[in-house]
PDB file of N, CA and C in Angstrom:
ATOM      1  N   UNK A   1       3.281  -6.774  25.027  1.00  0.00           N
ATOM      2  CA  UNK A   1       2.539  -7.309  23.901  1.00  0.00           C
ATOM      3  C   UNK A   1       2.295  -8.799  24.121  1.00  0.00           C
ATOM      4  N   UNK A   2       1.069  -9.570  23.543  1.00  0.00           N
ATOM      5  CA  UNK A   2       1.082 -10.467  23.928  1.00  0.00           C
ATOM      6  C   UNK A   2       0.425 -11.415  22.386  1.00  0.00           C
ATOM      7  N   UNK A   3       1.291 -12.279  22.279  1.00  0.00           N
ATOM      8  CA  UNK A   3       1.177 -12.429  20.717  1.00  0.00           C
ATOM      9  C   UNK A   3       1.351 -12.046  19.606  1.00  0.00           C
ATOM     10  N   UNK A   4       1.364 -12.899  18.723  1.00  0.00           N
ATOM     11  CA  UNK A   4       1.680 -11.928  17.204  1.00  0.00           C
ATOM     12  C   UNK A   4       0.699 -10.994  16.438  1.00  0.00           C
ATOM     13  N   UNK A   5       0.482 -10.335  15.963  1.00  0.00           N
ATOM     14  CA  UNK A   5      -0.332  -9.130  15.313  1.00  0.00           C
ATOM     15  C   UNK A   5      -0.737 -10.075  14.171  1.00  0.00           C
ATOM     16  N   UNK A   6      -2.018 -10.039  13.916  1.00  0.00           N
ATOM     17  CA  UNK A   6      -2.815 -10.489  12.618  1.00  0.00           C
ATOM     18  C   UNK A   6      -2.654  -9.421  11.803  1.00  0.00           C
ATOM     19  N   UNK A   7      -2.134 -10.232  10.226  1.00  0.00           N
ATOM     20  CA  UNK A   7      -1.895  -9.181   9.367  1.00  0.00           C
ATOM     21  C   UNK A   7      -3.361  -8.442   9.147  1.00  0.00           C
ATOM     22  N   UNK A   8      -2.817  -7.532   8.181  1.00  0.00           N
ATOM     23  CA  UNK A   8      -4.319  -6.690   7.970  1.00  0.00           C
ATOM     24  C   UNK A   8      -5.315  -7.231   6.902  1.00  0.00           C
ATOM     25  N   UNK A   9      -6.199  -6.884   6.382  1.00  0.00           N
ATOM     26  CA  UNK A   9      -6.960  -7.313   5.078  1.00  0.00           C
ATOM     27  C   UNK A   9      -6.938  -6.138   4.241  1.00  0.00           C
ATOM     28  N   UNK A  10      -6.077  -6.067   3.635  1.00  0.00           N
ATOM     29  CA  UNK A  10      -6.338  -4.507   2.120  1.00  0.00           C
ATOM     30  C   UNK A  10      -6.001  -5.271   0.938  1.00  0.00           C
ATOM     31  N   UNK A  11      -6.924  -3.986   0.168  1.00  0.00           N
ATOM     32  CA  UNK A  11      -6.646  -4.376  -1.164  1.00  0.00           C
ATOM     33  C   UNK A  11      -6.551  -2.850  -1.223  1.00  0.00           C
ATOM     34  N   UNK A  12      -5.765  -2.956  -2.454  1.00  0.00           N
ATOM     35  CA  UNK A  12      -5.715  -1.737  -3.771  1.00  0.00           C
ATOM     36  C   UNK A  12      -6.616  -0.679  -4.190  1.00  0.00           C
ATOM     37  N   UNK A  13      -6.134   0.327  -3.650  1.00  0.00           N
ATOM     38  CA  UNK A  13      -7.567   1.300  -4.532  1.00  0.00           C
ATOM     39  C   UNK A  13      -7.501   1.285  -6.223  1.00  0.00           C
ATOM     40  N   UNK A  14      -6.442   1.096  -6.462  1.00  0.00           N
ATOM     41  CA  UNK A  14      -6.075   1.640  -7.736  1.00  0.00           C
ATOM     42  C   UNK A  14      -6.471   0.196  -8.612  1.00  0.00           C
ATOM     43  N   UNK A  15      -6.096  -1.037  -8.172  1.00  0.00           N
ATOM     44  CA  UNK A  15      -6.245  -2.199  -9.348  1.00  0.00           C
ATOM     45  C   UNK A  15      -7.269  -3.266  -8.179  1.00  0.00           C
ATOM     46  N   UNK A  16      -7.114  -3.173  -7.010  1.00  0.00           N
ATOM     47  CA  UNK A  16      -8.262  -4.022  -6.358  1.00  0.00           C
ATOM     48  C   UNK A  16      -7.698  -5.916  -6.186  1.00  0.00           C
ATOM     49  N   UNK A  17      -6.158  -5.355  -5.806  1.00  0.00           N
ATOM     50  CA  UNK A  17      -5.529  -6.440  -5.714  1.00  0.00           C
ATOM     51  C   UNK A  17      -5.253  -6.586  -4.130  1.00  0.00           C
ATOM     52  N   UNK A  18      -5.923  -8.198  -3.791  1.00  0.00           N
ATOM     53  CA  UNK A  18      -5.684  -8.430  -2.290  1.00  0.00           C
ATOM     54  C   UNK A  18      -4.365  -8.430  -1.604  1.00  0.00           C
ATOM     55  N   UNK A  19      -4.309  -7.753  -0.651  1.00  0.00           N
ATOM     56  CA  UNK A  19      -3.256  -8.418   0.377  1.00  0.00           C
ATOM     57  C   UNK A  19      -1.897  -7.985  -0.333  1.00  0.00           C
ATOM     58  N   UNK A  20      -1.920  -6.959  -1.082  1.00  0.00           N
ATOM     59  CA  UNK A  20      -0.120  -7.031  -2.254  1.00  0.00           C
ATOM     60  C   UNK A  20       1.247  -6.917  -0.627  1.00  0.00           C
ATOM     61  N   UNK A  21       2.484  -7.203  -1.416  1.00  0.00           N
ATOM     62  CA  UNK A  21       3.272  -7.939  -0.724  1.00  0.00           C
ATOM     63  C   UNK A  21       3.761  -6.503   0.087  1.00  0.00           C
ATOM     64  N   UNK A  22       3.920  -5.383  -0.999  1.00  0.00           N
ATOM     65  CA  UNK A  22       4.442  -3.747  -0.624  1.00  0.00           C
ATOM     66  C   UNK A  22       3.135  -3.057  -0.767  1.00  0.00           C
ATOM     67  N   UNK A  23       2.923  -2.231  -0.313  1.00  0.00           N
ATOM     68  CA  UNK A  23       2.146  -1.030  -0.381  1.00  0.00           C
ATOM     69  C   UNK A  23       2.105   0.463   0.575  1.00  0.00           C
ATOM     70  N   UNK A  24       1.369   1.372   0.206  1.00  0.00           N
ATOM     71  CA  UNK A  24       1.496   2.611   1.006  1.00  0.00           C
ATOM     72  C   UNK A  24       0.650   3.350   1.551  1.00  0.00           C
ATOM     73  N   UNK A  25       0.379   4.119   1.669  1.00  0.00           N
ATOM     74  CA  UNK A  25      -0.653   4.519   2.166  1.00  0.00           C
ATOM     75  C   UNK A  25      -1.495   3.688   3.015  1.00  0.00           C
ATOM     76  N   UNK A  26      -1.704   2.758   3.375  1.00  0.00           N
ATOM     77  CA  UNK A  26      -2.721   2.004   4.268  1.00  0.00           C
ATOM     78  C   UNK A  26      -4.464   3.229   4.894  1.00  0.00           C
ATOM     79  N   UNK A  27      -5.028   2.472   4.537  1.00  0.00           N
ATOM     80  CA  UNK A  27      -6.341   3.146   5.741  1.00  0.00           C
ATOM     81  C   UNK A  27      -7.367   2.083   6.391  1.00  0.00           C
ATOM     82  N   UNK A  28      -7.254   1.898   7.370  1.00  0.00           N
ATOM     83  CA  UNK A  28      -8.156   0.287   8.055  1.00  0.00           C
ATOM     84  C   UNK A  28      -9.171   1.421   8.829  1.00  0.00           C
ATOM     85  N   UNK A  29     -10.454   0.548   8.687  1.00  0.00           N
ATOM     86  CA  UNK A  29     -11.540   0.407   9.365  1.00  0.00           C
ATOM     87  C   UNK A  29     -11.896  -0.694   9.859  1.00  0.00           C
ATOM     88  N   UNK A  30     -12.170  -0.891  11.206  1.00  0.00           N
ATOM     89  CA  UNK A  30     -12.967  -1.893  11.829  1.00  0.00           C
ATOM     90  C   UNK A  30     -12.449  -3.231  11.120  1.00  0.00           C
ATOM     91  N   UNK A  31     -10.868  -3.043  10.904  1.00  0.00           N
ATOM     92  CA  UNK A  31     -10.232  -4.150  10.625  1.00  0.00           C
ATOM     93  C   UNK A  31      -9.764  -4.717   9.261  1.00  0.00           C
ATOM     94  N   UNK A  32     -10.550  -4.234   8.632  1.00  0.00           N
ATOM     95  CA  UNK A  32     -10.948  -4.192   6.666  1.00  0.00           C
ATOM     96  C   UNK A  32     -10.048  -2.663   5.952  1.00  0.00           C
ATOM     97  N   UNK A  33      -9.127  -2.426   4.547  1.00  0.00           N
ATOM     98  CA  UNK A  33      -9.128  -1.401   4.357  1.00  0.00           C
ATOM     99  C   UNK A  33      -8.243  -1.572   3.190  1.00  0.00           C
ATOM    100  N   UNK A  34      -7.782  -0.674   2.702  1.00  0.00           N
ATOM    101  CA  UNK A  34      -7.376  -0.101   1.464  1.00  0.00           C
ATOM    102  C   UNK A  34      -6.241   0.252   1.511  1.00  0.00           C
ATOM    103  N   UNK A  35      -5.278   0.650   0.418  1.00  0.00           N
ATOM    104  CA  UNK A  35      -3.535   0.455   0.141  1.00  0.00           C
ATOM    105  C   UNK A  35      -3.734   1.254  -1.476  1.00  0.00           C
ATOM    106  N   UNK A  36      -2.515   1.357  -1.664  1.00  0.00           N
ATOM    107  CA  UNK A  36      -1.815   1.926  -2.888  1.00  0.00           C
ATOM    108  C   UNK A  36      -0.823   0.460  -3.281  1.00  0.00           C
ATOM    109  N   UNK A  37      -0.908  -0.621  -4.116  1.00  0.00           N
ATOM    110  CA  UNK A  37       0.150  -1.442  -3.934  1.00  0.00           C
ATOM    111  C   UNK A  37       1.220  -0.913  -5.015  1.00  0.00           C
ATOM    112  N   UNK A  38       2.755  -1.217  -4.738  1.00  0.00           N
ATOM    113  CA  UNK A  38       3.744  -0.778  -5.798  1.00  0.00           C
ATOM    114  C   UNK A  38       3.785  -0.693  -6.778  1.00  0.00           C
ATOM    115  N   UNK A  39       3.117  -2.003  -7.545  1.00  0.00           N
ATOM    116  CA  UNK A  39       2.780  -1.980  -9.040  1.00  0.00           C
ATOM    117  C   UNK A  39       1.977  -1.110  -9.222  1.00  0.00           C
ATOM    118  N   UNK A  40       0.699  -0.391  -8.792  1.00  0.00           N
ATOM    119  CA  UNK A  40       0.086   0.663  -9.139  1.00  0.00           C
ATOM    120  C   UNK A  40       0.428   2.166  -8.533  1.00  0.00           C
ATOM    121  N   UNK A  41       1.775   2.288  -8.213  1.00  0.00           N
ATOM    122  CA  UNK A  41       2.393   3.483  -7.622  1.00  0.00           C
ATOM    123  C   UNK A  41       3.683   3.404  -8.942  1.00  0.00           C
ATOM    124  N   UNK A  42       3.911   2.264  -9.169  1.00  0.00           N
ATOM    125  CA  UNK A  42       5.233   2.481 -10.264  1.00  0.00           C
ATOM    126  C   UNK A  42       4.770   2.733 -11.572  1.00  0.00           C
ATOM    127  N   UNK A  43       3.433   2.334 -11.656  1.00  0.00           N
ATOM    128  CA  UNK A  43       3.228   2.613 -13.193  1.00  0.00           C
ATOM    129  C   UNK A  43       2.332   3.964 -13.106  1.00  0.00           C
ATOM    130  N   UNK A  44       2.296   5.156 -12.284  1.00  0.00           N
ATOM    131  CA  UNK A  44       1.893   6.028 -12.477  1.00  0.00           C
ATOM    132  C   UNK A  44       2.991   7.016 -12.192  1.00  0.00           C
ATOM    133  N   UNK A  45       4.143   6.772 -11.606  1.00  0.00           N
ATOM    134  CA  UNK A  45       5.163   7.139 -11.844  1.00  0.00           C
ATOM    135  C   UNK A  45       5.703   7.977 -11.142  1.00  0.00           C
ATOM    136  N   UNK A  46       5.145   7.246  -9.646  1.00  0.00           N
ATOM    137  CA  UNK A  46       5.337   7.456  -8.183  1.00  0.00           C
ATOM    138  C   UNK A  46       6.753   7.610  -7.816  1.00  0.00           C
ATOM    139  N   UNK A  47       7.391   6.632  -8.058  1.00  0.00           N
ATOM    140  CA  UNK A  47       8.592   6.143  -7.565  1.00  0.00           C
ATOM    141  C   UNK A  47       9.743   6.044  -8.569  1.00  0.00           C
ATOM    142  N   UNK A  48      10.969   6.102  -7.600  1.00  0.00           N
ATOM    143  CA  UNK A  48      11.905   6.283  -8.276  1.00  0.00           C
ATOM    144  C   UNK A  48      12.428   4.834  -8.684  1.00  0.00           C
ATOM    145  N   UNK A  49      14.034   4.884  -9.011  1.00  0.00           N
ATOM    146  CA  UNK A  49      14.228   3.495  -9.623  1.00  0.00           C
ATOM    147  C   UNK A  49      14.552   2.737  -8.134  1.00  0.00           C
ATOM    148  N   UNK A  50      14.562   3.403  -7.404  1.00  0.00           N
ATOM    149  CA  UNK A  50      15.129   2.884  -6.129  1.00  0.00           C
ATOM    150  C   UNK A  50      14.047   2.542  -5.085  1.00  0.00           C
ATOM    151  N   UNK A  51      12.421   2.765  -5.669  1.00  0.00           N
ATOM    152  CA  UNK A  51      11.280   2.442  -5.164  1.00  0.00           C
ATOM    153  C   UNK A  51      10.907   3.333  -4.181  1.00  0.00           C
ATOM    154  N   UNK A  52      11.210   4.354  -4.174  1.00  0.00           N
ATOM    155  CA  UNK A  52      11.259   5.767  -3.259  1.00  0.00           C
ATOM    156  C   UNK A  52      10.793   6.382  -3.867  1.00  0.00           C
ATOM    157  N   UNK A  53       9.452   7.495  -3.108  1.00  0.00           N
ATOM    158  CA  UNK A  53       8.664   7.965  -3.733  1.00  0.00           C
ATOM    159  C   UNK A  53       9.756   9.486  -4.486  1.00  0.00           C
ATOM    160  N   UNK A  54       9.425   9.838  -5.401  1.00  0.00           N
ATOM    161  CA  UNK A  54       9.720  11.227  -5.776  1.00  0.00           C
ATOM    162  C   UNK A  54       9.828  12.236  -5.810  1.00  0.00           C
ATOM    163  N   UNK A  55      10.635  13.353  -5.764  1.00  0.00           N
ATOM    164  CA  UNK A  55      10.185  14.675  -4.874  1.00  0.00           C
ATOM    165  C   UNK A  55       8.762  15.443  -5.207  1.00  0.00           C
ATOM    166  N   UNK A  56       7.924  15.440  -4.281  1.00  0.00           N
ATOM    167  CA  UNK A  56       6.718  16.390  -4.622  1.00  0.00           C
ATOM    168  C   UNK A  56       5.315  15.174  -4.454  1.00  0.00           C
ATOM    169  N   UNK A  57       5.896  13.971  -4.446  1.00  0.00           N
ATOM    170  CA  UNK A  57       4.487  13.049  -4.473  1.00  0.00           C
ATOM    171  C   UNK A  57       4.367  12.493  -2.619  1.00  0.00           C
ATOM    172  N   UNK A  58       3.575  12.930  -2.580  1.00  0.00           N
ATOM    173  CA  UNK A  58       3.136  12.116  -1.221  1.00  0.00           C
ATOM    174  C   UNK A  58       1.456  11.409  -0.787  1.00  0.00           C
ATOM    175  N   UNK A  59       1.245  10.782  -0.467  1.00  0.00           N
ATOM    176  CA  UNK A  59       0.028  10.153  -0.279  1.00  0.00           C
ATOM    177  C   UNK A  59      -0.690  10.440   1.023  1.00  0.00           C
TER     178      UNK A  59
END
């Protein structure tokens, strides 16, 4: 490897928030792309208290 990896550019499908600190799902195109960030996985009631998704939910 040669150098450090440039982070990615996503935002949120769900609230359309840049760059969030956690997220899941990722999908990049041509460098640009989209995420699930935590705050919009916890308030739909994704995750457990331990921030682990729940049995039966997967993305």
């Amino acid at each position: 490897m040669s150098g450090p990896h440039p982070l990615l550019d996503l935002s949120c499908r769900k609230c359309g928030r840049s760059n969030p600190w956690v997220y899941f799902a990722p999908v990049m195109v041509e460098g640009t792309g989209t995420c699930i960030c935590m705050d919009c996985a916890t308030a739909r009631g994704w995750l457990n208290r331990a921030g682990n998704f729940k049995p039966g939910v997967s993305l």
